[in-house]
Structures are given as C-alpha cells and as structure tokens.
N, C-alpha and C. Protein backbone atom coordinates (compact mmCIF):
# COMPACT_ATOMS: atom_id res chain seq x y z
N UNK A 1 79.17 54.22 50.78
CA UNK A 1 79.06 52.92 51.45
C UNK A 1 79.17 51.80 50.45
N UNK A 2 79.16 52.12 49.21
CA UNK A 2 79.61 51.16 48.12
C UNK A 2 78.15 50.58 47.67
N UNK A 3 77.42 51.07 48.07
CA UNK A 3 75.56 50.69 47.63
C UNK A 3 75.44 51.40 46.25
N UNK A 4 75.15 50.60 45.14
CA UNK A 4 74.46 50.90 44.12
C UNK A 4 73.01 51.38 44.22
N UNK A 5 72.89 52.82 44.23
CA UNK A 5 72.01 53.21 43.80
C UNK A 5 70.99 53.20 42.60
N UNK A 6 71.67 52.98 42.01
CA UNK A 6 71.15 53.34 40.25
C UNK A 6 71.30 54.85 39.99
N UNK A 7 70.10 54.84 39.44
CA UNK A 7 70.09 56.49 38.77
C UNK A 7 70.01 57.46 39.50
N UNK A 8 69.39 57.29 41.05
CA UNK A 8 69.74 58.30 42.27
C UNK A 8 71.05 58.20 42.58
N UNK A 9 72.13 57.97 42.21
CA UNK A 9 73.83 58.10 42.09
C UNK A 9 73.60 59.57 41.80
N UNK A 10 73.51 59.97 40.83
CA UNK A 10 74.04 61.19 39.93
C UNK A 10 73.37 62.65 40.58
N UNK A 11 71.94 62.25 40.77
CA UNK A 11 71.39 63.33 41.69
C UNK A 11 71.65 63.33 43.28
N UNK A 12 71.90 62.08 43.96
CA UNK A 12 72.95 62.07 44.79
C UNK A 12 74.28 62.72 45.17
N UNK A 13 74.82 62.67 44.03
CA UNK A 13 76.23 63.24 43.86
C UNK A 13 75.90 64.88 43.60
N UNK A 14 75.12 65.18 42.91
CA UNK A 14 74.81 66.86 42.64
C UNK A 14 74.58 67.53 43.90
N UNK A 15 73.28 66.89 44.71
CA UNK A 15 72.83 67.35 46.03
C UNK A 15 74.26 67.61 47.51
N UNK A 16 74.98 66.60 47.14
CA UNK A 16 75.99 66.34 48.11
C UNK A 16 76.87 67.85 47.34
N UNK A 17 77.28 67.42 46.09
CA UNK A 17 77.88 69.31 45.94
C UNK A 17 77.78 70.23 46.24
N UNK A 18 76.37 70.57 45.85
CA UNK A 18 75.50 71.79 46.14
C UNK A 18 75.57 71.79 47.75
N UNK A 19 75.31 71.15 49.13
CA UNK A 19 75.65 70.87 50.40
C UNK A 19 76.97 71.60 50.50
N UNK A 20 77.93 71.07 50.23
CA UNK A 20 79.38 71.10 50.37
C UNK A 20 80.02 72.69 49.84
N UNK A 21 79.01 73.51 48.96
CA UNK A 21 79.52 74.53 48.60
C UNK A 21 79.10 75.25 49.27
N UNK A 22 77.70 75.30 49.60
CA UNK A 22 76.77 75.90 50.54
C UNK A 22 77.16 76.15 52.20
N UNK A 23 78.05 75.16 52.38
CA UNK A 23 79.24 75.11 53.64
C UNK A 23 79.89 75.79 53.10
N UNK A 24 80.97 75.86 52.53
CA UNK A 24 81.90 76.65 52.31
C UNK A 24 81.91 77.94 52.14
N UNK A 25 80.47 78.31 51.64
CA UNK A 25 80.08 79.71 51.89
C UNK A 25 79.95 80.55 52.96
N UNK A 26 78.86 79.81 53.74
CA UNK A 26 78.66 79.83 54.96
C UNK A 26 79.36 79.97 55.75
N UNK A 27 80.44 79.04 56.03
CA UNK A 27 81.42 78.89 56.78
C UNK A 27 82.66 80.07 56.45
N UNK A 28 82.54 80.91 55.69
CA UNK A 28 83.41 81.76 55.29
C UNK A 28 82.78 83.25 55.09
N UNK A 29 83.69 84.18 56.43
CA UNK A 29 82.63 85.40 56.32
C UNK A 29 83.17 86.14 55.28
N UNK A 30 83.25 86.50 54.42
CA UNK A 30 83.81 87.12 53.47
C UNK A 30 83.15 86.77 52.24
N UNK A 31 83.09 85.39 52.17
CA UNK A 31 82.11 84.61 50.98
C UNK A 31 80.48 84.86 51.43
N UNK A 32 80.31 84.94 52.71
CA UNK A 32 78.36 84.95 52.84
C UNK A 32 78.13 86.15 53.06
N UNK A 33 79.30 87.08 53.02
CA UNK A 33 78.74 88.38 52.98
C UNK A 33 78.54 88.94 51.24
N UNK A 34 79.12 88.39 50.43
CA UNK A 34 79.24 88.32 48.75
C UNK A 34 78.10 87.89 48.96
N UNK A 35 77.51 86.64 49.43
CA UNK A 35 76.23 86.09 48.70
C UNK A 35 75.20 86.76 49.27
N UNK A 36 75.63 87.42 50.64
CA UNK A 36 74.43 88.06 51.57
C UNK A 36 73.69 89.41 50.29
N UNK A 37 74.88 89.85 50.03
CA UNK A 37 74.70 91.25 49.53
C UNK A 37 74.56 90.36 47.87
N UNK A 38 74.78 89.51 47.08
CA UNK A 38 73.70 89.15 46.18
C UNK A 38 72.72 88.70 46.02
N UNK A 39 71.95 88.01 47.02
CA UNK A 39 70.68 88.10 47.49
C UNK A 39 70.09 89.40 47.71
N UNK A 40 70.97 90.25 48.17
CA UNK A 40 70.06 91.16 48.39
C UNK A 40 69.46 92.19 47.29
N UNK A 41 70.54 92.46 46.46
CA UNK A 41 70.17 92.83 45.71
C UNK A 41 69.23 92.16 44.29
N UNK A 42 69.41 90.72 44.39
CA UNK A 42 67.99 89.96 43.48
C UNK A 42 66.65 90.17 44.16
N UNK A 43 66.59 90.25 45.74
CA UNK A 43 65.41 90.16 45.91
C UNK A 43 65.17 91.73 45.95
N UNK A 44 65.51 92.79 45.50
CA UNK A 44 65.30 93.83 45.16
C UNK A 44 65.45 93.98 43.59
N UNK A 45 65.38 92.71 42.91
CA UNK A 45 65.07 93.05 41.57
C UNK A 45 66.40 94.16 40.53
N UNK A 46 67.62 93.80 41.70
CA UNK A 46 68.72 94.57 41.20
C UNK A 46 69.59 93.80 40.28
N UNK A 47 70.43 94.44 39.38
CA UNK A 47 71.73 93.26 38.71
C UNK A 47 72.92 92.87 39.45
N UNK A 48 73.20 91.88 39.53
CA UNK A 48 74.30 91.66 40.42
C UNK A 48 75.19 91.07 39.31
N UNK A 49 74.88 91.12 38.04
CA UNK A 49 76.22 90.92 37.22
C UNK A 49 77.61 91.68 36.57
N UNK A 50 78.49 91.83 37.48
CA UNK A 50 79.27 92.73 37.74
C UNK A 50 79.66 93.26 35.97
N UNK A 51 79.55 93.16 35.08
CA UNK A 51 79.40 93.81 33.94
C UNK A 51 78.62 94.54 33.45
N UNK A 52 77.26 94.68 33.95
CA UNK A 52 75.95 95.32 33.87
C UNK A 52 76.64 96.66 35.07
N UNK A 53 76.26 96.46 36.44
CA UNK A 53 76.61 97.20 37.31
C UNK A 53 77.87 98.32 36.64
N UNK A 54 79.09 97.88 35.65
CA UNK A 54 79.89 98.80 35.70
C UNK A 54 79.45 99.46 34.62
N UNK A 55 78.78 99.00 33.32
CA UNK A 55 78.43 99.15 32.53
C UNK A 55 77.73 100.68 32.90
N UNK A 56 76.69 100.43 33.64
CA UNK A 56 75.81 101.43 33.95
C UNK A 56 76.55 102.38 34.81
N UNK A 57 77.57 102.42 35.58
CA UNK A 57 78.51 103.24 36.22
C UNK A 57 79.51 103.98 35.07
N UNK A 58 79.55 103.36 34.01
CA UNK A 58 80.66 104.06 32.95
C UNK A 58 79.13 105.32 32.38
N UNK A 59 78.20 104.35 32.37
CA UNK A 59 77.16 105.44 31.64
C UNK A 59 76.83 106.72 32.57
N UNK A 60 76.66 106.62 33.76
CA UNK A 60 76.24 107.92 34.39
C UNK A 60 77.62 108.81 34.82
N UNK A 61 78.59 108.61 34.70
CA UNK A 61 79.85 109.14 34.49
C UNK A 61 79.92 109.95 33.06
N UNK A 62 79.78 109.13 32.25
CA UNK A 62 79.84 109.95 31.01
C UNK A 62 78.67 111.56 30.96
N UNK A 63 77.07 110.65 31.10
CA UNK A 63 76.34 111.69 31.80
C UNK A 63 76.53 112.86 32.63
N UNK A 64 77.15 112.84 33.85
CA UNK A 64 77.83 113.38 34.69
C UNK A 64 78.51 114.55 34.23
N UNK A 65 79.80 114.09 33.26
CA UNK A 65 80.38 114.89 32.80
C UNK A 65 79.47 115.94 31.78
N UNK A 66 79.14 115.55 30.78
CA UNK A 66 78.18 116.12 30.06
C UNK A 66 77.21 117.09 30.44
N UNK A 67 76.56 116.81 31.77
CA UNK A 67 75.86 117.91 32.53
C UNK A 67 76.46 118.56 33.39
N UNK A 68 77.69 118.21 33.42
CA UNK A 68 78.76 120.02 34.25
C UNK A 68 78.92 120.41 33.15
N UNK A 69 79.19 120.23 32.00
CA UNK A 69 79.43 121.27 30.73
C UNK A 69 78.35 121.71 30.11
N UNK A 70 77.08 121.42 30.77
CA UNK A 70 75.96 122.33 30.38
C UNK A 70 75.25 122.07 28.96
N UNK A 71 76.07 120.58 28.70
CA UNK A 71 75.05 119.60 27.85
C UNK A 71 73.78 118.33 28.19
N UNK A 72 73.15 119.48 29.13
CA UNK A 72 71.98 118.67 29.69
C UNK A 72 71.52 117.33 29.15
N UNK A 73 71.00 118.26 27.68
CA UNK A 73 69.98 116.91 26.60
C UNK A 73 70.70 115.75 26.35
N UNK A 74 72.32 116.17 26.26
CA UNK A 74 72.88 114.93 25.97
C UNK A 74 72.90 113.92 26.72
N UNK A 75 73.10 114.42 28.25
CA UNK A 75 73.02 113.21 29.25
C UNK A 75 71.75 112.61 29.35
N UNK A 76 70.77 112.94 29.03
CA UNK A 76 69.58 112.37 29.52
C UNK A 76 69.39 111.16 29.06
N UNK A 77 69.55 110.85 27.47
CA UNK A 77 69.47 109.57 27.44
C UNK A 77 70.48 108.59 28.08
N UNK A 78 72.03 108.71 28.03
CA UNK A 78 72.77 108.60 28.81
C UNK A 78 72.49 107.59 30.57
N UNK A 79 71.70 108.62 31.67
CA UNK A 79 71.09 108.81 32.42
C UNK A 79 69.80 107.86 32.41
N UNK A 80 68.95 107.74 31.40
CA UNK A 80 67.77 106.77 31.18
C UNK A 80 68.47 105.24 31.25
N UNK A 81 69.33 104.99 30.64
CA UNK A 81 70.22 103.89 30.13
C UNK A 81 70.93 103.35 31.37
N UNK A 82 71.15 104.09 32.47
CA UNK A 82 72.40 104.11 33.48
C UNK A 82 71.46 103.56 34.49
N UNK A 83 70.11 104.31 34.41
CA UNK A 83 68.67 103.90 35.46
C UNK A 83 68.66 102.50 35.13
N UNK A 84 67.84 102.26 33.78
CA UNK A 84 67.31 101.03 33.44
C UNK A 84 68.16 100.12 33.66
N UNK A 85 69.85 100.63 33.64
CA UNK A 85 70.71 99.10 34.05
C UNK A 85 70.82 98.41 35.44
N UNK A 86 70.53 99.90 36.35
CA UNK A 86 70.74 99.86 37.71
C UNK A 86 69.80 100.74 38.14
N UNK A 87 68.43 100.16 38.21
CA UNK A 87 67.77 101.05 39.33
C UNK A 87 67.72 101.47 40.81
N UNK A 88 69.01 100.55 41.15
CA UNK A 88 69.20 100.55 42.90
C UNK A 88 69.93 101.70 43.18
N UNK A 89 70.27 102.79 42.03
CA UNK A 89 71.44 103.35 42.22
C UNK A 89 71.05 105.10 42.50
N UNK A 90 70.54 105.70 43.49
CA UNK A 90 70.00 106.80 44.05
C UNK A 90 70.83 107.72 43.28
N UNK A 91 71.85 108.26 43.26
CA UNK A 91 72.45 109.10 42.29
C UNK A 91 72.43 109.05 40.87
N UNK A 92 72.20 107.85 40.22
CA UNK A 92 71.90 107.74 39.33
C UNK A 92 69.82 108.69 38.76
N UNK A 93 69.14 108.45 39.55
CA UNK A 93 67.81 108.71 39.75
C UNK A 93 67.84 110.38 39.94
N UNK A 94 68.67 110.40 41.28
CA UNK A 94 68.97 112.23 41.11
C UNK A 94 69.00 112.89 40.19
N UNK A 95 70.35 112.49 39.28
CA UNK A 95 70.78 113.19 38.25
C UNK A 95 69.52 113.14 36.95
N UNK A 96 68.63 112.21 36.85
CA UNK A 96 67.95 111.85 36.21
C UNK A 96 66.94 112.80 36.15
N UNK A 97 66.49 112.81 37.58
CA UNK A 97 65.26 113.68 37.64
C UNK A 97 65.39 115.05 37.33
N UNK A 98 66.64 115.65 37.60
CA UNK A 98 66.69 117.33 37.15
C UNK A 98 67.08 117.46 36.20
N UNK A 99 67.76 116.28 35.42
CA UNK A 99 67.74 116.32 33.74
C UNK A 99 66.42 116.39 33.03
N UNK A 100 65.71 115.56 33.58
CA UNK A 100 64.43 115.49 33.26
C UNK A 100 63.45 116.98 32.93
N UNK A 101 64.04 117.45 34.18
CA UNK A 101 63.25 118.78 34.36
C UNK A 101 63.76 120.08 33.28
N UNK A 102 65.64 120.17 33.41
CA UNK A 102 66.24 120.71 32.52
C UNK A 102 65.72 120.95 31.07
N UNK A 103 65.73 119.89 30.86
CA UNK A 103 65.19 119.54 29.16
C UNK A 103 63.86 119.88 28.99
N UNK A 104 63.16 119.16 29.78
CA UNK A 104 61.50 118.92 28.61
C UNK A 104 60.40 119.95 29.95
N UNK A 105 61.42 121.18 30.96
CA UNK A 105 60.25 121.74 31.93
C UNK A 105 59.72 121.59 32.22
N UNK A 106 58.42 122.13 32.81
CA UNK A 106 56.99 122.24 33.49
C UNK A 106 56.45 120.94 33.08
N UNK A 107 56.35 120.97 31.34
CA UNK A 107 55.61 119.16 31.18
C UNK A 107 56.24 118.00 31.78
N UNK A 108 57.52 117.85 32.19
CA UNK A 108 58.00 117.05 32.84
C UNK A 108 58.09 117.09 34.23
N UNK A 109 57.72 117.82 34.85
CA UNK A 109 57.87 118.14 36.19
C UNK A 109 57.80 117.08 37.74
N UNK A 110 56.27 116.58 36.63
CA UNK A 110 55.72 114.93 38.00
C UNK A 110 57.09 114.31 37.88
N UNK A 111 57.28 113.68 36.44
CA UNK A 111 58.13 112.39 35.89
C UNK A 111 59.84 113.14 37.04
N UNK A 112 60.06 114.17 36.87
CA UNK A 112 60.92 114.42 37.78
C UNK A 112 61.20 114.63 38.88
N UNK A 113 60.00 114.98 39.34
CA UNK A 113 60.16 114.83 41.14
C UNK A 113 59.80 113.55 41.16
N UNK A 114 59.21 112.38 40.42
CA UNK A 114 59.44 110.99 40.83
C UNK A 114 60.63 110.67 40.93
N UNK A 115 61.29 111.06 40.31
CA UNK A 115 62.65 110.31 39.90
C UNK A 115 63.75 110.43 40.92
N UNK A 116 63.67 112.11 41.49
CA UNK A 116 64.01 112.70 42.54
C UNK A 116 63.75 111.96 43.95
N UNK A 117 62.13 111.54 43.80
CA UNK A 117 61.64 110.77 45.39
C UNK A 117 62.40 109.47 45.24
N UNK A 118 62.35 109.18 44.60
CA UNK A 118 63.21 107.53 44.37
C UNK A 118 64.38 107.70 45.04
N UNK A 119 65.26 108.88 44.16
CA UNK A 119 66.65 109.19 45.13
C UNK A 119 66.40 109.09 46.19
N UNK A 120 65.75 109.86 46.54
CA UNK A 120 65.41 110.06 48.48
C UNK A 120 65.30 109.13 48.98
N UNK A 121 64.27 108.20 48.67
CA UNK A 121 64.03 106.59 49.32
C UNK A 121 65.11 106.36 49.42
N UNK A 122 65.59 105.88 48.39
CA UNK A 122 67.19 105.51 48.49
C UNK A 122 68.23 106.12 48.97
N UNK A 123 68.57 106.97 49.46
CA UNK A 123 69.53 107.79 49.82
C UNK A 123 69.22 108.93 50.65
N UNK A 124 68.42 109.09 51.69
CA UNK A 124 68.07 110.35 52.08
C UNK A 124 68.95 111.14 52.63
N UNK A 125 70.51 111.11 52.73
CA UNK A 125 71.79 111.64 53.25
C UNK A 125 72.09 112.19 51.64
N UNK A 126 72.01 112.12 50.80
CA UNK A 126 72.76 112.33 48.95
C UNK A 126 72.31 114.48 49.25
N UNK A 127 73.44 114.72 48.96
CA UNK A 127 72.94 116.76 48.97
C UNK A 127 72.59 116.65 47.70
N UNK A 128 73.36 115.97 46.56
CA UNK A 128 72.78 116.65 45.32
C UNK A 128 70.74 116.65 44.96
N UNK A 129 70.16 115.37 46.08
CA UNK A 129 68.91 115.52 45.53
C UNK A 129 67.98 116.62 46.03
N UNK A 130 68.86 116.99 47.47
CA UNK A 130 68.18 118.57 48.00
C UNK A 130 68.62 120.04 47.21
N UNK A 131 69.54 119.95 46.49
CA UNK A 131 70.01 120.63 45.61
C UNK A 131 69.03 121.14 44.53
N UNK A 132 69.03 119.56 43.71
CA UNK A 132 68.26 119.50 42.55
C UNK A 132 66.66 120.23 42.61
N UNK A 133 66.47 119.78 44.24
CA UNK A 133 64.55 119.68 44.55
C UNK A 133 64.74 121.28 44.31
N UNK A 134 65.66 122.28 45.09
CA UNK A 134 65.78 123.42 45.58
C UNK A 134 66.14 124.03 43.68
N UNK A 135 66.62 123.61 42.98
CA UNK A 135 66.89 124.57 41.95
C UNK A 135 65.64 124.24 41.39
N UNK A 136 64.78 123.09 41.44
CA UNK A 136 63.45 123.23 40.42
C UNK A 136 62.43 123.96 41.13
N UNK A 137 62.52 123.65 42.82
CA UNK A 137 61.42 124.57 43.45
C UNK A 137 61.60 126.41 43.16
N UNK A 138 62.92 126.84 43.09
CA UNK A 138 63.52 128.18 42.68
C UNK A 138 62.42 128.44 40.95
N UNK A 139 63.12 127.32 40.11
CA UNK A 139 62.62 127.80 38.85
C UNK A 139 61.28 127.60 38.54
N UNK A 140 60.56 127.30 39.59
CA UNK A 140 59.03 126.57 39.79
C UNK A 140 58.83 128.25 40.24
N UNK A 141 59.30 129.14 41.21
CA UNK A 141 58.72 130.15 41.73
C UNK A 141 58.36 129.98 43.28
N UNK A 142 58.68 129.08 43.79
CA UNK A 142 58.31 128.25 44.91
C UNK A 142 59.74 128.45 46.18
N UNK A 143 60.05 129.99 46.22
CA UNK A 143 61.32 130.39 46.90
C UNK A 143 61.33 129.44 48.20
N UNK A 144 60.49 129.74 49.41
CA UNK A 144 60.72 128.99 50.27
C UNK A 144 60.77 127.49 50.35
N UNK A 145 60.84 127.23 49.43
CA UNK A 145 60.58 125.27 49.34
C UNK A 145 62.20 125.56 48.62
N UNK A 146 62.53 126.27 47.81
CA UNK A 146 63.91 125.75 47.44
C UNK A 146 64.76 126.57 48.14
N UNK A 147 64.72 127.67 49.02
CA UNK A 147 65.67 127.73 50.42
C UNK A 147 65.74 126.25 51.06
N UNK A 148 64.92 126.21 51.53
CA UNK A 148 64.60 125.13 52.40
C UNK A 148 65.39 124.07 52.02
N UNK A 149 65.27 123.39 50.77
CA UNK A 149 66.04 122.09 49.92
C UNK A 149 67.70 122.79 50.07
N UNK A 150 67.76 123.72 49.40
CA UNK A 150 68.91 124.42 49.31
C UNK A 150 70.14 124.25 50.62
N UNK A 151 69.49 124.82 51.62
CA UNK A 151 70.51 124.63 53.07
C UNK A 151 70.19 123.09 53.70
N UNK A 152 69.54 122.33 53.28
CA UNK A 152 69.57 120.71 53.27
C UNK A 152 70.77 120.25 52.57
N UNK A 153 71.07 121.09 51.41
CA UNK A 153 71.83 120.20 50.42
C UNK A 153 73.49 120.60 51.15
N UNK A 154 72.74 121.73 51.71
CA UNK A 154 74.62 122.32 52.38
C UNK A 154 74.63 121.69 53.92
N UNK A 155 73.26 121.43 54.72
CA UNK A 155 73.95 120.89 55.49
C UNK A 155 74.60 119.37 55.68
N UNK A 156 74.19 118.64 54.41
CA UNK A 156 74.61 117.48 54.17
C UNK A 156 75.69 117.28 53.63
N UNK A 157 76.21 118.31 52.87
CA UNK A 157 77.84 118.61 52.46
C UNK A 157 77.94 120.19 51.88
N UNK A 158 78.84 120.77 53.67
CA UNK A 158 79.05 122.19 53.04
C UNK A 158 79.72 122.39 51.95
N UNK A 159 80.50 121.48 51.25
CA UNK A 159 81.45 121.99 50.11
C UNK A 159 80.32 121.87 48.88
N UNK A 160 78.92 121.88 48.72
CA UNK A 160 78.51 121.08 47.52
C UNK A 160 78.20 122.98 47.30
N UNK A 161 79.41 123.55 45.99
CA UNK A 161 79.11 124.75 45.59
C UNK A 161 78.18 125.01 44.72
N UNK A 162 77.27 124.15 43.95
CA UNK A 162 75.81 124.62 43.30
C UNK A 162 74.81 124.57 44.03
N UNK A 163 74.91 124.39 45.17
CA UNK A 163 73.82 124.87 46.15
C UNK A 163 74.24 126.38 47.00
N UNK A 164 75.76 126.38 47.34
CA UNK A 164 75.63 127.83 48.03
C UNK A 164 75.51 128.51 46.51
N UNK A 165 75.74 128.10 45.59
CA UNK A 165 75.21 129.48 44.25
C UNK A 165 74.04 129.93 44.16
N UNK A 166 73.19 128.51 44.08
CA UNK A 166 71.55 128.60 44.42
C UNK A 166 71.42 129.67 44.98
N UNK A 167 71.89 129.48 46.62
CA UNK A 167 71.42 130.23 47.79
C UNK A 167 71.75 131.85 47.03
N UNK A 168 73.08 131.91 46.89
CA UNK A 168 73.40 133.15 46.75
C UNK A 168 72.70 133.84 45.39
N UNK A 169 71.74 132.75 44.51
CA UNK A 169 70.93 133.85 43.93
C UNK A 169 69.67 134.04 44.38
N UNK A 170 69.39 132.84 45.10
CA UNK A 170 68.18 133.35 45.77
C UNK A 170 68.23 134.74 46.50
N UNK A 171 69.35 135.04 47.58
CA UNK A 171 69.41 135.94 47.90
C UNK A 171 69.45 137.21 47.63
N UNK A 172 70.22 137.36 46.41
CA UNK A 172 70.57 138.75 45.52
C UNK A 172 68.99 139.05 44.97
N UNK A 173 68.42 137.98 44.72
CA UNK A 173 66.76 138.81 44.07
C UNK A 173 65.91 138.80 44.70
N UNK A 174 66.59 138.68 46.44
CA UNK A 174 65.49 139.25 47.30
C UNK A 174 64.51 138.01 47.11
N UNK A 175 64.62 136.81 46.67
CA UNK A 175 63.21 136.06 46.33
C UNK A 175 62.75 135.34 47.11
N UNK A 176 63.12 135.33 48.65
CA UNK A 176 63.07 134.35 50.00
C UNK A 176 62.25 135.05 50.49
C-alpha cells in the first residue's frame, strides 16, 4: 500500500514468504505429501536428510552381504552404524538382533530379542524377523517357539529358504 513501515518492512516481507511457500506446498499434492512424510518422520525422531538415510542403506547392504557369507562379526558393527543412522528402519533392527545373538550368544540374548521386538513394532509383516526369533528359539533349545516363528516366517513369504532349512532341521532331529 506504499506505507512505510520502518523496521517491521523486513519481518513483514519474511512472514509474507514463509505464507506464500506454505501455499504452495499445500496447494500441491505431491509437495505436502514430501512434507507430510517429513514431518513424520522428525516427529518420530527419524533423519530425513536424504544423505544420512542412504548413507545408512549403503551400510546395511554391505552388512547384508557379509552375513550371507557367514561373516557375522563383521557385519555387526556395520549393522550398529546402519541402526544409529536410521532407527526407523525394521530390517535394519532384524538383522541386528540375530547378529547380535550370532556373535556374543546367550550373554547377548535380552539386547537381541530387543532389537528383534523393535523389528516387529515396526514391521510385523518382515519373515526375516520370524525367521531370526525361530533360529535363536531352535539354538536356545526352545523347539516349539522356533517351529512356531519358523512357519510365520514362511507364511509371510514362502520363498524365504532359511526358514524352510530351519524347518527342515528341526525336523530331521526329531526336535518338535
């Protein structure tokens, strides 16, 4: 309107930006679903800085690999690193917890079925964490608790073949 404000000009002019972008967000479903889903993940205390997020996706990949070749210990720190970048990330926590168990056994056992329940919260459809529960309840001695996990993990994906192996040693030693 051509009114001199003074020094409320400048914070004037900021507020009117901030307005105007805040529309444009809004007004655009594609953009408030970006901000929906980065909100959501701050108010879950998650990273939403897409360099962190991949960061920690290159790390549990590397992990990943490392524990199909039956270099457990190596992934674990790996796996710790991949958590701490992204704790929102249920597969990440999975793999964590039966590394956990892999490596340091029986003394680790709580710290890994935590890590495991986390998955679950997060993901209660994921086979690998009924898998995992079922090969530590097996090496725990605890046959019917890791049947049980075991045909969870297959009925959530029949192709996941370290669970019908599970099964099929459970079966051969009679231990059901």
């Amino acid at each position: 309107a051509g009114m001199d404000l003074g020094e409320t000009t400048k914070l004037l002019e900021e507020l009117f930006a901030q307005a105007e972008e805040a529309h444009q967000i809004l007004s655009n479903e594609d953009e408030r679903k970006n901000y929906d889903f980065i909100l959501d993940r701050k108010s879950k205390g998650l990273p939403t800085d897409p360099k962190v997020i991949l960061e920690a996706e290159s790390l549990f990949r590397r992990a990943q690999v490392l524990f199909r070749r039956g270099s457990i210990p190596a992934a674990e720190p790996l796996l710790r690193k991949a958590v701490e970048l992204n704790k929102g990330e249920p597969e990440f926590w999975a793999y964590l917890g039966y590394t956990i168990y892999a490596v340091h056994g029986k003394n680790s056992i709580k710290e890994a079925l935590q890590a495991l329940q986390t998955a679950e919260d997060g993901a209660p459809q994921l086979d690998c964490i009924f898998e995992f529960q079922g090969r530590i309840a097996r090496e725990e001695g605890d046959f019917t608790v890791a049947r049980r996990r075991l045909l969870k993990a297959m009925e959530l994906n029949p192709n996941n073949r370290d669970a019908e192996r599970e099964l099929r040693v459970l079966n051969m030693r009679n231990e059901v």
